[in-house]
C-alpha atoms as a PDB file:
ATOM      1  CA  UNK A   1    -129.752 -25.397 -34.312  1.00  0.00           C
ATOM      2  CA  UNK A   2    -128.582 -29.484 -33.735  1.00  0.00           C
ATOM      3  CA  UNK A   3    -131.227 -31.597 -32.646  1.00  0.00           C
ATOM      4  CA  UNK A   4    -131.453 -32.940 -28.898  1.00  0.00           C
ATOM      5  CA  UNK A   5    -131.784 -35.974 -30.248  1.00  0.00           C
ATOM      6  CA  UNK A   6    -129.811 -39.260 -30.209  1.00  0.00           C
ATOM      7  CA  UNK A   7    -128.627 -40.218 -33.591  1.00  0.00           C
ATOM      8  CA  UNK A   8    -130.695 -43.573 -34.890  1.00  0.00           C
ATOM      9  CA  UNK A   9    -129.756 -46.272 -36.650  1.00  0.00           C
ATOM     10  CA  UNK A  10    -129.683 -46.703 -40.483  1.00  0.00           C
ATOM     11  CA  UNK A  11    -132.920 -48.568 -41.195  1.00  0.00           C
ATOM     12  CA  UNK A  12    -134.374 -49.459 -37.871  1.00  0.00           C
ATOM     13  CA  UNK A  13    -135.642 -45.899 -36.433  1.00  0.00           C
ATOM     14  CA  UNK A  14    -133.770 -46.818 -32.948  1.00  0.00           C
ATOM     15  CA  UNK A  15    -129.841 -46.453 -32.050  1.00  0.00           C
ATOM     16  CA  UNK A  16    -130.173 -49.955 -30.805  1.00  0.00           C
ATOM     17  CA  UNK A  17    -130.589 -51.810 -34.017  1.00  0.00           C
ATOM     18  CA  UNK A  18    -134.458 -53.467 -34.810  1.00  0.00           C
ATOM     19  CA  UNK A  19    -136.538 -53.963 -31.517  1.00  0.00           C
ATOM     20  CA  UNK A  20    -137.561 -58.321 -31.422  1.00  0.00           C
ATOM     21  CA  UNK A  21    -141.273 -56.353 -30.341  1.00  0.00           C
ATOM     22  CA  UNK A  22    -142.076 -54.937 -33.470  1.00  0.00           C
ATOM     23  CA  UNK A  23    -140.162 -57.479 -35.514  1.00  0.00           C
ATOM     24  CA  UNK A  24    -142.663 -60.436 -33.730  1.00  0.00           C
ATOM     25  CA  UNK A  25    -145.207 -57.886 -34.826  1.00  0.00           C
ATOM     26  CA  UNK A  26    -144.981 -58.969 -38.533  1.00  0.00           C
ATOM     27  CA  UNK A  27    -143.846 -62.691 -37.960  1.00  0.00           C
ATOM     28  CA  UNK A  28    -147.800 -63.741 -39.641  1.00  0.00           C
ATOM     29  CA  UNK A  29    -147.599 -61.165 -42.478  1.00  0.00           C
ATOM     30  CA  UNK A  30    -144.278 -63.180 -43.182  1.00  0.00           C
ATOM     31  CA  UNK A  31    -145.910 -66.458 -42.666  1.00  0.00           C
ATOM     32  CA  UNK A  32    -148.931 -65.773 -44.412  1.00  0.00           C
ATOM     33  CA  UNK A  33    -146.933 -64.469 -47.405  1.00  0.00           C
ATOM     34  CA  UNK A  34    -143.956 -66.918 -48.129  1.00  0.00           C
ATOM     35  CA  UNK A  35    -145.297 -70.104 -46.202  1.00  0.00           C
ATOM     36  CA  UNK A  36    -144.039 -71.322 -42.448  1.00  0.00           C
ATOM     37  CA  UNK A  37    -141.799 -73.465 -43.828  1.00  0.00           C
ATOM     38  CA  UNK A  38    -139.980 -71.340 -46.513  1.00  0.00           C
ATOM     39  CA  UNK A  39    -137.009 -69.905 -46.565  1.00  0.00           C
ATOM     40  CA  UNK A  40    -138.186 -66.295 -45.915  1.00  0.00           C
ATOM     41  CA  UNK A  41    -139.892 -67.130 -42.844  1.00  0.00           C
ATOM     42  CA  UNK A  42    -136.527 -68.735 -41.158  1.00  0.00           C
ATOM     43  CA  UNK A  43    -134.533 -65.401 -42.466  1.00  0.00           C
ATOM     44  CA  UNK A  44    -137.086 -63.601 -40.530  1.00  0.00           C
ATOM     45  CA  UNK A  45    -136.938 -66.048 -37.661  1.00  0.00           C
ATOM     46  CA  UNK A  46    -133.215 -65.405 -37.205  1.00  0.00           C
ATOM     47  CA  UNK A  47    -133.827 -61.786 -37.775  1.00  0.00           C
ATOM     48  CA  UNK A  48    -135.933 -62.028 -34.643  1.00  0.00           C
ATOM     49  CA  UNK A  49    -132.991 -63.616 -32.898  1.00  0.00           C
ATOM     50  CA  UNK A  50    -130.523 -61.342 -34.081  1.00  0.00           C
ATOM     51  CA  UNK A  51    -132.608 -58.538 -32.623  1.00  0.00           C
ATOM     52  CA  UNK A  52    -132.881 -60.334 -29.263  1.00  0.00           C
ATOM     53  CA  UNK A  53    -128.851 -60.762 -28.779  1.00  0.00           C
ATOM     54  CA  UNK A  54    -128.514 -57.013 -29.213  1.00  0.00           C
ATOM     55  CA  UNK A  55    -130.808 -56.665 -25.877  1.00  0.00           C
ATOM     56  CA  UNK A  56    -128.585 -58.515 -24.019  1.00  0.00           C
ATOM     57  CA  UNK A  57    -128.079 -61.892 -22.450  1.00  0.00           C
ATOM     58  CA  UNK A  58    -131.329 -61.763 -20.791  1.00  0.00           C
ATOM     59  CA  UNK A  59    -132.913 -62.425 -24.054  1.00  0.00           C
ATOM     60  CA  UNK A  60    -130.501 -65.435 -24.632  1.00  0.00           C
ATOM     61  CA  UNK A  61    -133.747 -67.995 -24.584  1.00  0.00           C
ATOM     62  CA  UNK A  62    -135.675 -65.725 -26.892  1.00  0.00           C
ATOM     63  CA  UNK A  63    -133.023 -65.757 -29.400  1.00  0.00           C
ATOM     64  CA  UNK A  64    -132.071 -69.590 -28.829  1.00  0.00           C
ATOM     65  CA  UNK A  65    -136.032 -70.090 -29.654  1.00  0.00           C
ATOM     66  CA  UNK A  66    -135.842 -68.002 -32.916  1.00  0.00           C
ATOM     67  CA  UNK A  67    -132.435 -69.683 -33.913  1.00  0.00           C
ATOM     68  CA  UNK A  68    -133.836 -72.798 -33.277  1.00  0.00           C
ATOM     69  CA  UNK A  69    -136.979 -72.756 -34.649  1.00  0.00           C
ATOM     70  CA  UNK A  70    -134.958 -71.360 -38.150  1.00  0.00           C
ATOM     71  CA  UNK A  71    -132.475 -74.305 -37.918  1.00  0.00           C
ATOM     72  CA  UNK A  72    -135.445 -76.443 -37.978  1.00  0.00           C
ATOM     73  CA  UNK A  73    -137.093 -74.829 -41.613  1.00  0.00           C
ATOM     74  CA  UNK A  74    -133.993 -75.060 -42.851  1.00  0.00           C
ATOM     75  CA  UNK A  75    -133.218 -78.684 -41.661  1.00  0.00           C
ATOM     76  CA  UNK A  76    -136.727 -79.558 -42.995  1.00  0.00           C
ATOM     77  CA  UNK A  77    -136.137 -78.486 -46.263  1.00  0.00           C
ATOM     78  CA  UNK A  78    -133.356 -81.136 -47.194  1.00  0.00           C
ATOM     79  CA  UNK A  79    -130.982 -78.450 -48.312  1.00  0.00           C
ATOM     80  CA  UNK A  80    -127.831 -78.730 -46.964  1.00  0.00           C
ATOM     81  CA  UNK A  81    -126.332 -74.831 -47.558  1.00  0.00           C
ATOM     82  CA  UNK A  82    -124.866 -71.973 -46.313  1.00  0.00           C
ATOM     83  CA  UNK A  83    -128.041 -70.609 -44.399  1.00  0.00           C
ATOM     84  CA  UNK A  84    -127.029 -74.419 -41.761  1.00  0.00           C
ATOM     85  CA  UNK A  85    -123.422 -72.602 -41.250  1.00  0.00           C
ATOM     86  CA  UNK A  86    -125.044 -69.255 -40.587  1.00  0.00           C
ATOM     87  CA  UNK A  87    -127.959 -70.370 -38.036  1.00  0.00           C
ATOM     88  CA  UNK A  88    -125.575 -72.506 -36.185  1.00  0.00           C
ATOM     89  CA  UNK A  89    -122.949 -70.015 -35.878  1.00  0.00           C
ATOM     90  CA  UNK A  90    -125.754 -67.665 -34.425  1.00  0.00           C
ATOM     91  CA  UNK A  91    -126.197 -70.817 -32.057  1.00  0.00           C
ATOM     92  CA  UNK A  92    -122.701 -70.938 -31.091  1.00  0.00           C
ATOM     93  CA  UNK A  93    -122.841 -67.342 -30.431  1.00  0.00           C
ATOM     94  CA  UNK A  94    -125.998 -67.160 -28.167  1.00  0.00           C
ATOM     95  CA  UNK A  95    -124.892 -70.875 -26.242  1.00  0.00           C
ATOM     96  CA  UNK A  96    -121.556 -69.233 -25.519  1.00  0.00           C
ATOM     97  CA  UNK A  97    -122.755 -65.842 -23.842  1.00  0.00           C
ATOM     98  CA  UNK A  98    -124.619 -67.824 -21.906  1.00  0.00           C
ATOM     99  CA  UNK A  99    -122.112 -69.939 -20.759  1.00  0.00           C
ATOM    100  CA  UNK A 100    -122.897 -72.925 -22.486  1.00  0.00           C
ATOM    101  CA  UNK A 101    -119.722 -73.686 -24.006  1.00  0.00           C
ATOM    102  CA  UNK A 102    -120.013 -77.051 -24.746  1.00  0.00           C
ATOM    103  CA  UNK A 103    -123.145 -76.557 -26.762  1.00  0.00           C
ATOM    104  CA  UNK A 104    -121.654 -73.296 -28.383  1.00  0.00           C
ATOM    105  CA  UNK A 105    -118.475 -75.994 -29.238  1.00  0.00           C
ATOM    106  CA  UNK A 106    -120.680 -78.300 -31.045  1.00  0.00           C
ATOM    107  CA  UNK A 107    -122.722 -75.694 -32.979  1.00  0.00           C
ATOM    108  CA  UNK A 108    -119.445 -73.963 -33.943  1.00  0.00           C
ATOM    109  CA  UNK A 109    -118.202 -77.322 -35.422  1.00  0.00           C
ATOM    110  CA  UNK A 110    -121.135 -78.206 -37.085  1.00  0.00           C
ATOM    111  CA  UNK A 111    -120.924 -74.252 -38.431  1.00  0.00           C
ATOM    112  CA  UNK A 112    -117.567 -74.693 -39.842  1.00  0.00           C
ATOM    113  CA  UNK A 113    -118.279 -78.128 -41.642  1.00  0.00           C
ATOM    114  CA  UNK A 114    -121.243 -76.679 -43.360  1.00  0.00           C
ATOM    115  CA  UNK A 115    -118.971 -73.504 -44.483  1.00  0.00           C
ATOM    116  CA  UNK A 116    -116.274 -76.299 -45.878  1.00  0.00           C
ATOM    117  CA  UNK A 117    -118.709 -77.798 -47.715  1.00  0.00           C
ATOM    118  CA  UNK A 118    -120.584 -75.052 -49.447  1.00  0.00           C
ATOM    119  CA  UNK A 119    -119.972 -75.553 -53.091  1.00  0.00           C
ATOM    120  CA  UNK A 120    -121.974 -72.248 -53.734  1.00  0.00           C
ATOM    121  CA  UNK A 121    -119.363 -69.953 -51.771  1.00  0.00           C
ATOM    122  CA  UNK A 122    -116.071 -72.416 -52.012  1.00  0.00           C
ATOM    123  CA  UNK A 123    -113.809 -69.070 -51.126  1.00  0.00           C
ATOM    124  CA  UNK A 124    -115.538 -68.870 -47.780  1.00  0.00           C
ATOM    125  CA  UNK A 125    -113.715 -71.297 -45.954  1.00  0.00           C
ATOM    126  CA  UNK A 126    -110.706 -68.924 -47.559  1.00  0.00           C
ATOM    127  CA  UNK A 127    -112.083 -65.814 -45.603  1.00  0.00           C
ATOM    128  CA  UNK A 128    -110.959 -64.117 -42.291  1.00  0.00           C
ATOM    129  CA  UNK A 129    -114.291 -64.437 -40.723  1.00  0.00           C
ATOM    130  CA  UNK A 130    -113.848 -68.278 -41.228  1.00  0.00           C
ATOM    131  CA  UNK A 131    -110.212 -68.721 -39.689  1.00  0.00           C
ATOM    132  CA  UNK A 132    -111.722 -66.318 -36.776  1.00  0.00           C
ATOM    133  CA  UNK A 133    -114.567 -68.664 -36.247  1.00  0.00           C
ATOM    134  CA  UNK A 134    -111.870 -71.715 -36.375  1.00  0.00           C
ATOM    135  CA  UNK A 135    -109.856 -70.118 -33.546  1.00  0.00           C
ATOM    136  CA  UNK A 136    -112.876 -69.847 -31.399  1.00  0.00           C
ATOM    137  CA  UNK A 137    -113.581 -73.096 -31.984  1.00  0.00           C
ATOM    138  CA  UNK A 138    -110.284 -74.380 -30.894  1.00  0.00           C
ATOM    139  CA  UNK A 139    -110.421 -71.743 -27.623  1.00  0.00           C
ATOM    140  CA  UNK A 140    -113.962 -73.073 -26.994  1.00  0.00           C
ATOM    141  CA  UNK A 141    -112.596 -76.723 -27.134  1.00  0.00           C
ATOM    142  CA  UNK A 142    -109.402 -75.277 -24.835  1.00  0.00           C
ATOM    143  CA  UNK A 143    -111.893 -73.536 -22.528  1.00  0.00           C
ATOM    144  CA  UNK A 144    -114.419 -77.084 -22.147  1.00  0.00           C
ATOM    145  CA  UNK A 145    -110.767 -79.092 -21.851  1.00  0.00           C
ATOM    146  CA  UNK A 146    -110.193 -76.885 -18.485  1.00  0.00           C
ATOM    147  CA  UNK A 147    -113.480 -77.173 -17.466  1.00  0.00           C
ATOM    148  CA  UNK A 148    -114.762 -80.575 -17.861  1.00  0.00           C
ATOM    149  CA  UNK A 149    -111.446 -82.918 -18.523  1.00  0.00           C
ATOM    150  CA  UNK A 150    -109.760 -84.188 -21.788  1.00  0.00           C
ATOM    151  CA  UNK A 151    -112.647 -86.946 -22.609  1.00  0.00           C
ATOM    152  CA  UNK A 152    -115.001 -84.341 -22.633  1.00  0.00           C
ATOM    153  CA  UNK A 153    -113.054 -81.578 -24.814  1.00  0.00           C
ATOM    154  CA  UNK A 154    -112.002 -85.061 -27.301  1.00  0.00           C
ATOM    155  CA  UNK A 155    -116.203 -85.966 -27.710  1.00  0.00           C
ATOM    156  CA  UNK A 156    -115.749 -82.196 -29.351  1.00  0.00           C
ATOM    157  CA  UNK A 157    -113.678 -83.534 -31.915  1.00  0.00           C
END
């Protein structure tokens, strides 16, 4: 006989991805273990964040503070990588669904020159995820254009 039950995720245990509740749950074991400024800690940080988008826009400020706070390890450590392009293209993400697309602009650029400039993933800036993330960029800087006037859409550049 099939089960009444909704299917679940993969790994999580919940059809709606990984809960930020029980995540926040084990953000001391993490910080305890690897350090609060290591690179495990800000994976875990934007793990947090990542699980906060999926609730909505509501948890928009919860997810800015987890980006944020990751962006800020990672800025701290001196290294210059990959993980920069990833956080601030989850900062893009979470500026623009809340409407903050001059914000979500700027992250987005500073996203793509940190992907151009990986030497440890050169065929990135080759990929379709990057030319996707370039054509937001350019409808995010046609979208700020419309909405607050040429000078503001050419600070963007």
């Amino acid at each position: 006989m099939p089960s009444s039950e909704p299917p679940r995720g993969p790994s999580s245990g919940d059809i709606f991805g990984e809960r930020p509740e029980k995540l926040i749950t084990n953000l001391d074991a993490i910080k305890s273990r690897y350090g609060e400024n290591s690179p495990e800690h800000a994976d875990y940080l934007m793990r947090i964040g990542d699980a906060h988008m999926t609730q909505g826009s509501l948890s928009n400020p919860a997810a800015l503070a987890s980006y944020e706070q990751a962006l800020k390890i990672f800025s701290d450590s001196g290294q210059a990588n990959a993980q920069m392009g990833k956080v601030y293209d989850k900062l893009a993400n979470v500026k623009e669904s809340s409407d903050d697309t001059r914000g979500a602009a700027a992250d987005l650029a500073r996203a793509i020159e940190f992907w151009q400039t990986d030497e440890t993933n050169p065929d990135f800036a080759q990929s379709d995820y990057f030319a996707r993330r370039q054509e937001d960029l350019r409808r995010l800087q046609g979208v700020n254009q419309i909405r607050y006037g040429r000078a503001a859409a050419m600070e963007q550049q």
